[in-house]
N, C-alpha and C. Protein backbone atom coordinates (compact mmCIF):
# COMPACT_ATOMS: atom_id res chain seq x y z
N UNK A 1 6.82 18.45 61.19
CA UNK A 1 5.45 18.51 60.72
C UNK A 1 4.67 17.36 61.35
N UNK A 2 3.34 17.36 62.00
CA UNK A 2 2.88 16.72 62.37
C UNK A 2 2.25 15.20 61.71
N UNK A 3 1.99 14.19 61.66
CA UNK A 3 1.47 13.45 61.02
C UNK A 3 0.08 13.16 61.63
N UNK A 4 -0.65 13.37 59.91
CA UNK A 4 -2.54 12.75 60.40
C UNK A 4 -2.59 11.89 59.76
N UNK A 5 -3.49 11.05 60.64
CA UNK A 5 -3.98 9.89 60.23
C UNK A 5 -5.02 10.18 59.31
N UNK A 6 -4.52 8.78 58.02
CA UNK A 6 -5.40 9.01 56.76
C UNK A 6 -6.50 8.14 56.78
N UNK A 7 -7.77 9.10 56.05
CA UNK A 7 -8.86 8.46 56.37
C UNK A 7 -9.21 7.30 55.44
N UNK A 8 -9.36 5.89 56.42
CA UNK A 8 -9.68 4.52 55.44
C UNK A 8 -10.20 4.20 54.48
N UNK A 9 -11.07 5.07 54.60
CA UNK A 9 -12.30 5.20 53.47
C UNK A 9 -11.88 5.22 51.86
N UNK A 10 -10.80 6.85 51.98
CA UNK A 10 -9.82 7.01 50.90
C UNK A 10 -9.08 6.06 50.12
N UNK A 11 -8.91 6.16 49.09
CA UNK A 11 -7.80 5.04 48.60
C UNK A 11 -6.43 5.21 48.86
N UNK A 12 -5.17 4.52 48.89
CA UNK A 12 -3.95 5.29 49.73
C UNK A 12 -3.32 5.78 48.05
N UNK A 13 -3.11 6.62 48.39
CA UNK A 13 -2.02 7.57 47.00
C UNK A 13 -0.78 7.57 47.23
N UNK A 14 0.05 6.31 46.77
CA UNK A 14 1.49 6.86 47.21
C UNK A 14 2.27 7.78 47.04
N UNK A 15 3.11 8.34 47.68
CA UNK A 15 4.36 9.60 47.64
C UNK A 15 3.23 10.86 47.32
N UNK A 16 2.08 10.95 47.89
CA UNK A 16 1.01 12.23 47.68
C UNK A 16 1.14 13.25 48.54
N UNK A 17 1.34 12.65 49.81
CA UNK A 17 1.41 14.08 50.72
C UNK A 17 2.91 13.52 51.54
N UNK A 18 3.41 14.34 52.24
CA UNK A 18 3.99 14.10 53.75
C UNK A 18 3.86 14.17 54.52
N UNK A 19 2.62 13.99 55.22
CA UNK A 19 1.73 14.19 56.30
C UNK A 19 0.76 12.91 56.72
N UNK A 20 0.71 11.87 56.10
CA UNK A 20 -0.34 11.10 55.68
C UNK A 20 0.45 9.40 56.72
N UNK A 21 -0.27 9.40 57.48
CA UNK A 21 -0.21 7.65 58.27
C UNK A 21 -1.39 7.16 57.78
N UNK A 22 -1.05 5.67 57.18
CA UNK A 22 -2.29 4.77 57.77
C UNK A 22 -1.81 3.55 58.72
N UNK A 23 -2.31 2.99 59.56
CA UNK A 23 -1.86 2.38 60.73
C UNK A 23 -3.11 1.00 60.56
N UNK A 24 -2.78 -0.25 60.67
CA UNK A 24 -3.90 -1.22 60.48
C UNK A 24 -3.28 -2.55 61.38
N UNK A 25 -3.46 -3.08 62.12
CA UNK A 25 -2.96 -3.92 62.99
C UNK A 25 -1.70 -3.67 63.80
N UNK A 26 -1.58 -2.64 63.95
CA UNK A 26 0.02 -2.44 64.86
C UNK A 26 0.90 -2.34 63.58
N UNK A 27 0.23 -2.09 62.42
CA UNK A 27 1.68 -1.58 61.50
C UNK A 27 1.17 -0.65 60.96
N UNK A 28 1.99 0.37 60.97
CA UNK A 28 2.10 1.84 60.23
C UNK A 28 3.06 2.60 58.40
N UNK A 29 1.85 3.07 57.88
CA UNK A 29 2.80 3.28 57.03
C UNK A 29 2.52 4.77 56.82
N UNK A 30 3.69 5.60 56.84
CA UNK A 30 4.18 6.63 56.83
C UNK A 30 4.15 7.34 54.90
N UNK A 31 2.91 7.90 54.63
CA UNK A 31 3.31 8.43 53.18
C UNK A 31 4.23 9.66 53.05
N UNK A 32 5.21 9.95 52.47
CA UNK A 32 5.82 10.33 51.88
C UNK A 32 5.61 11.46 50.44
N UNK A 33 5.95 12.31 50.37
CA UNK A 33 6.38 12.61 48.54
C UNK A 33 7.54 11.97 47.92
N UNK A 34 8.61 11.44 48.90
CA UNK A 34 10.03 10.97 48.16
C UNK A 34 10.36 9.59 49.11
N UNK A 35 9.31 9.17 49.82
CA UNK A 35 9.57 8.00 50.82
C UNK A 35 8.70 7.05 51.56
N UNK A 36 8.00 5.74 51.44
CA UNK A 36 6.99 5.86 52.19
C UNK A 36 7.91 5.03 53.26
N UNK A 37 7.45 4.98 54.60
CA UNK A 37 8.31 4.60 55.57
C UNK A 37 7.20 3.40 56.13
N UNK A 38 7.73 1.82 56.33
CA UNK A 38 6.85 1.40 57.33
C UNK A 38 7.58 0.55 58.45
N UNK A 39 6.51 1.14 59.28
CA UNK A 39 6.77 0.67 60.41
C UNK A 39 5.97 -0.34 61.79
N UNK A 40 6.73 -1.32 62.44
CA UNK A 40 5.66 -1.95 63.14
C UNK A 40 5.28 -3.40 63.50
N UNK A 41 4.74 -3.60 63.64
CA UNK A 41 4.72 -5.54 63.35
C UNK A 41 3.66 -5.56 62.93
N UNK A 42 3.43 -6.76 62.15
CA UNK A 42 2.07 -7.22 60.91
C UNK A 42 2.07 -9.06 61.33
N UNK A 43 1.00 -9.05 61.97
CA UNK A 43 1.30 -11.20 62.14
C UNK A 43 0.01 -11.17 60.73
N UNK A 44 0.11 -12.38 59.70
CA UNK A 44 -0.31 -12.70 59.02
C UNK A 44 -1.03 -14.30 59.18
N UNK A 45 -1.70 -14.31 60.20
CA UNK A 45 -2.04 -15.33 60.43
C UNK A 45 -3.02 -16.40 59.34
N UNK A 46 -2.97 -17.80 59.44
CA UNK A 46 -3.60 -18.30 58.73
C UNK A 46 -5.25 -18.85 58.81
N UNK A 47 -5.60 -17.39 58.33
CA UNK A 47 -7.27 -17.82 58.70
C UNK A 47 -7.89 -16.11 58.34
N UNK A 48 -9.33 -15.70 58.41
CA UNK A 48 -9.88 -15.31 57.89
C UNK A 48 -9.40 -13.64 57.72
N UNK A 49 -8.96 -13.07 59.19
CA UNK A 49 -8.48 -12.00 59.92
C UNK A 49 -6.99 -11.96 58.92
N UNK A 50 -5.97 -12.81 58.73
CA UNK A 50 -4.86 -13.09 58.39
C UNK A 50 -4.59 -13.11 56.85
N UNK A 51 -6.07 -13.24 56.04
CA UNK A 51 -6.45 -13.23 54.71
C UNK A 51 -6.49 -11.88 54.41
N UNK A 52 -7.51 -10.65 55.42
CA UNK A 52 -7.88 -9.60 55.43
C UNK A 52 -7.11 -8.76 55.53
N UNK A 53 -5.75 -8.92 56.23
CA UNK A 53 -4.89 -8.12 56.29
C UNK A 53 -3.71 -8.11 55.16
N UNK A 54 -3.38 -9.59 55.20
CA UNK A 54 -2.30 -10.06 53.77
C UNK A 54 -3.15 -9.35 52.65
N UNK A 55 -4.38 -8.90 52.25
CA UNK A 55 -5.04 -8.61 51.02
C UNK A 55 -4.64 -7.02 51.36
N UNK A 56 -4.63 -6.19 51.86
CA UNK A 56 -4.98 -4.93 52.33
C UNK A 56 -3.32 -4.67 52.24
N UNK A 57 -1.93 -5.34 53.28
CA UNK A 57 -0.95 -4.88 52.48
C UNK A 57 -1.02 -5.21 51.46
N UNK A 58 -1.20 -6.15 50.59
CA UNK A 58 -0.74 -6.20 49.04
C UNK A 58 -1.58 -5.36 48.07
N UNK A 59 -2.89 -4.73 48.44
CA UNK A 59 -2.97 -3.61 48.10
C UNK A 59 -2.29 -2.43 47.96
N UNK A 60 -1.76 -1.96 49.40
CA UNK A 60 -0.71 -0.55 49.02
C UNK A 60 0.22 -1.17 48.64
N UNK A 61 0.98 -2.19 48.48
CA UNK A 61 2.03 -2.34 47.98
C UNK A 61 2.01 -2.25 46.31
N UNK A 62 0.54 -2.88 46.09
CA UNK A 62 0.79 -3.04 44.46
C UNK A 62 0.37 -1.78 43.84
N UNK A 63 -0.04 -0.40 44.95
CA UNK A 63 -0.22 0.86 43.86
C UNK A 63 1.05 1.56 44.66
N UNK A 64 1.90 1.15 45.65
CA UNK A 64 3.11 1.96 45.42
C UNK A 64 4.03 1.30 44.10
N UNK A 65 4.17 0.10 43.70
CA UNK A 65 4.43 -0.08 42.25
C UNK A 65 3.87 0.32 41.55
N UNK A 66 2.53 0.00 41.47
CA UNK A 66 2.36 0.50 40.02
C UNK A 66 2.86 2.36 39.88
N UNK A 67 2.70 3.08 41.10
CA UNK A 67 3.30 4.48 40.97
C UNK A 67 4.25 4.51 40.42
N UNK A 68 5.31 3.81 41.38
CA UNK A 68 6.85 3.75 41.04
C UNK A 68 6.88 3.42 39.26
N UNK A 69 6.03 2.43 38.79
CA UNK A 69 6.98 1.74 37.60
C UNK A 69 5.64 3.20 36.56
N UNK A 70 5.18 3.99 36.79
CA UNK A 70 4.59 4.65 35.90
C UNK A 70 5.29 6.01 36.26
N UNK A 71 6.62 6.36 36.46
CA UNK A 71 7.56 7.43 36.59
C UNK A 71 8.46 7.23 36.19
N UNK A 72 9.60 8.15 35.75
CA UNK A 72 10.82 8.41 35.11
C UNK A 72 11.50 8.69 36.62
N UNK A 73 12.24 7.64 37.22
CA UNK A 73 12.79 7.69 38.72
C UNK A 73 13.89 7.64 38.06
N UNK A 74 15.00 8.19 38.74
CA UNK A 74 16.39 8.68 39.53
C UNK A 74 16.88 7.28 40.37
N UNK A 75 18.34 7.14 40.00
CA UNK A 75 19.08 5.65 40.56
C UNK A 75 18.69 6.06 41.98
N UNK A 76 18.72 6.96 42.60
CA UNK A 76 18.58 6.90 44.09
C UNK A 76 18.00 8.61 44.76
N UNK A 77 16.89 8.13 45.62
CA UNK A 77 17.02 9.56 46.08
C UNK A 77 17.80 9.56 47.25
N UNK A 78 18.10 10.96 47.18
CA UNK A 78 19.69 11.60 48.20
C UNK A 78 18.80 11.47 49.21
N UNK A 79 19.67 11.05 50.23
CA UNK A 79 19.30 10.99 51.96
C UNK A 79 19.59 12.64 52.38
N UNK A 80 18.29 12.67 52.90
CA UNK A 80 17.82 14.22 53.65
C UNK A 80 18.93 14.01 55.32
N UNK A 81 19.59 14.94 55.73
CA UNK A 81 19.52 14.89 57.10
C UNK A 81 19.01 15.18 57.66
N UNK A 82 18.69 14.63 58.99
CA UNK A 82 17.56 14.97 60.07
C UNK A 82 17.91 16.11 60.49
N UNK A 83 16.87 17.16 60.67
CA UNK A 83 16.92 18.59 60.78
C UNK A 83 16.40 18.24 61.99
N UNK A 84 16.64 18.51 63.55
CA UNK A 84 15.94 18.95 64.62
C UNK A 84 15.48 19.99 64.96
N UNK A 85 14.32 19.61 65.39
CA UNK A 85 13.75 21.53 65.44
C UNK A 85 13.97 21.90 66.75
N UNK A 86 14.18 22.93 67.22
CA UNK A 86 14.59 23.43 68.53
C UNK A 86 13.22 23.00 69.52
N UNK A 87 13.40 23.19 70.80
CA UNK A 87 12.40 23.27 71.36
C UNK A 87 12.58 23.82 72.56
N UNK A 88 11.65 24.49 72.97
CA UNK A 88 11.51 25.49 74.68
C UNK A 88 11.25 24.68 75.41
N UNK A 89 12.93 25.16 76.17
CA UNK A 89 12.91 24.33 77.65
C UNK A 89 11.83 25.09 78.48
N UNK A 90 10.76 23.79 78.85
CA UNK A 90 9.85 24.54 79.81
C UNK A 90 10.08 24.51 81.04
N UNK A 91 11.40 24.07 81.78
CA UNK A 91 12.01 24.65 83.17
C UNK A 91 12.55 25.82 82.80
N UNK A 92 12.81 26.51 81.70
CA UNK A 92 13.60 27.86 81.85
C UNK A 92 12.73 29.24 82.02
């Protein structure tokens, strides 16, 4: 399934869709329904830019908690295996 980029504007909803990136300095986070995935490098520098970003992750971080701790969660979710999808050889 393809991934779109989610629009900034929005507030981020954790585990809402599986389709959903937001991407903000060279780091990406991947929403999920059962996973959010991130990925990337994040420099947190000390100064105004470095304020703006440290505030913005600790935003999604503190409404993927508060999600998490306002659910009845399961000790662990089961690891999916990676399903590859076929694809047409375009020399054949």
């Amino acid at each position: 399934m393809p991934h779109r980029k989610a629009d900034p504007a929005l507030p981020f909803r954790p585990f809402a869709e599986d389709a959903g990136v937001q991407t903000f300095a060279g780091f990406s986070i991947e929403n999920g329904t059962r996973r959010i995935a991130l990925h990337g490098s994040l420099d947190l520098t000390r100064d105004r830019a470095g304020l703006k970003r440290a505030r913005a992750l600790k935003s999604l971080l503190d409404a993927v908690v508060a999600t998490l701790e306002a659910e009845d969660l399961p000790d662990a979710v089961p690891e999916e295996p990676e399903t590859a999808e076929p694809v047409r050889n375009p020399f054949a």
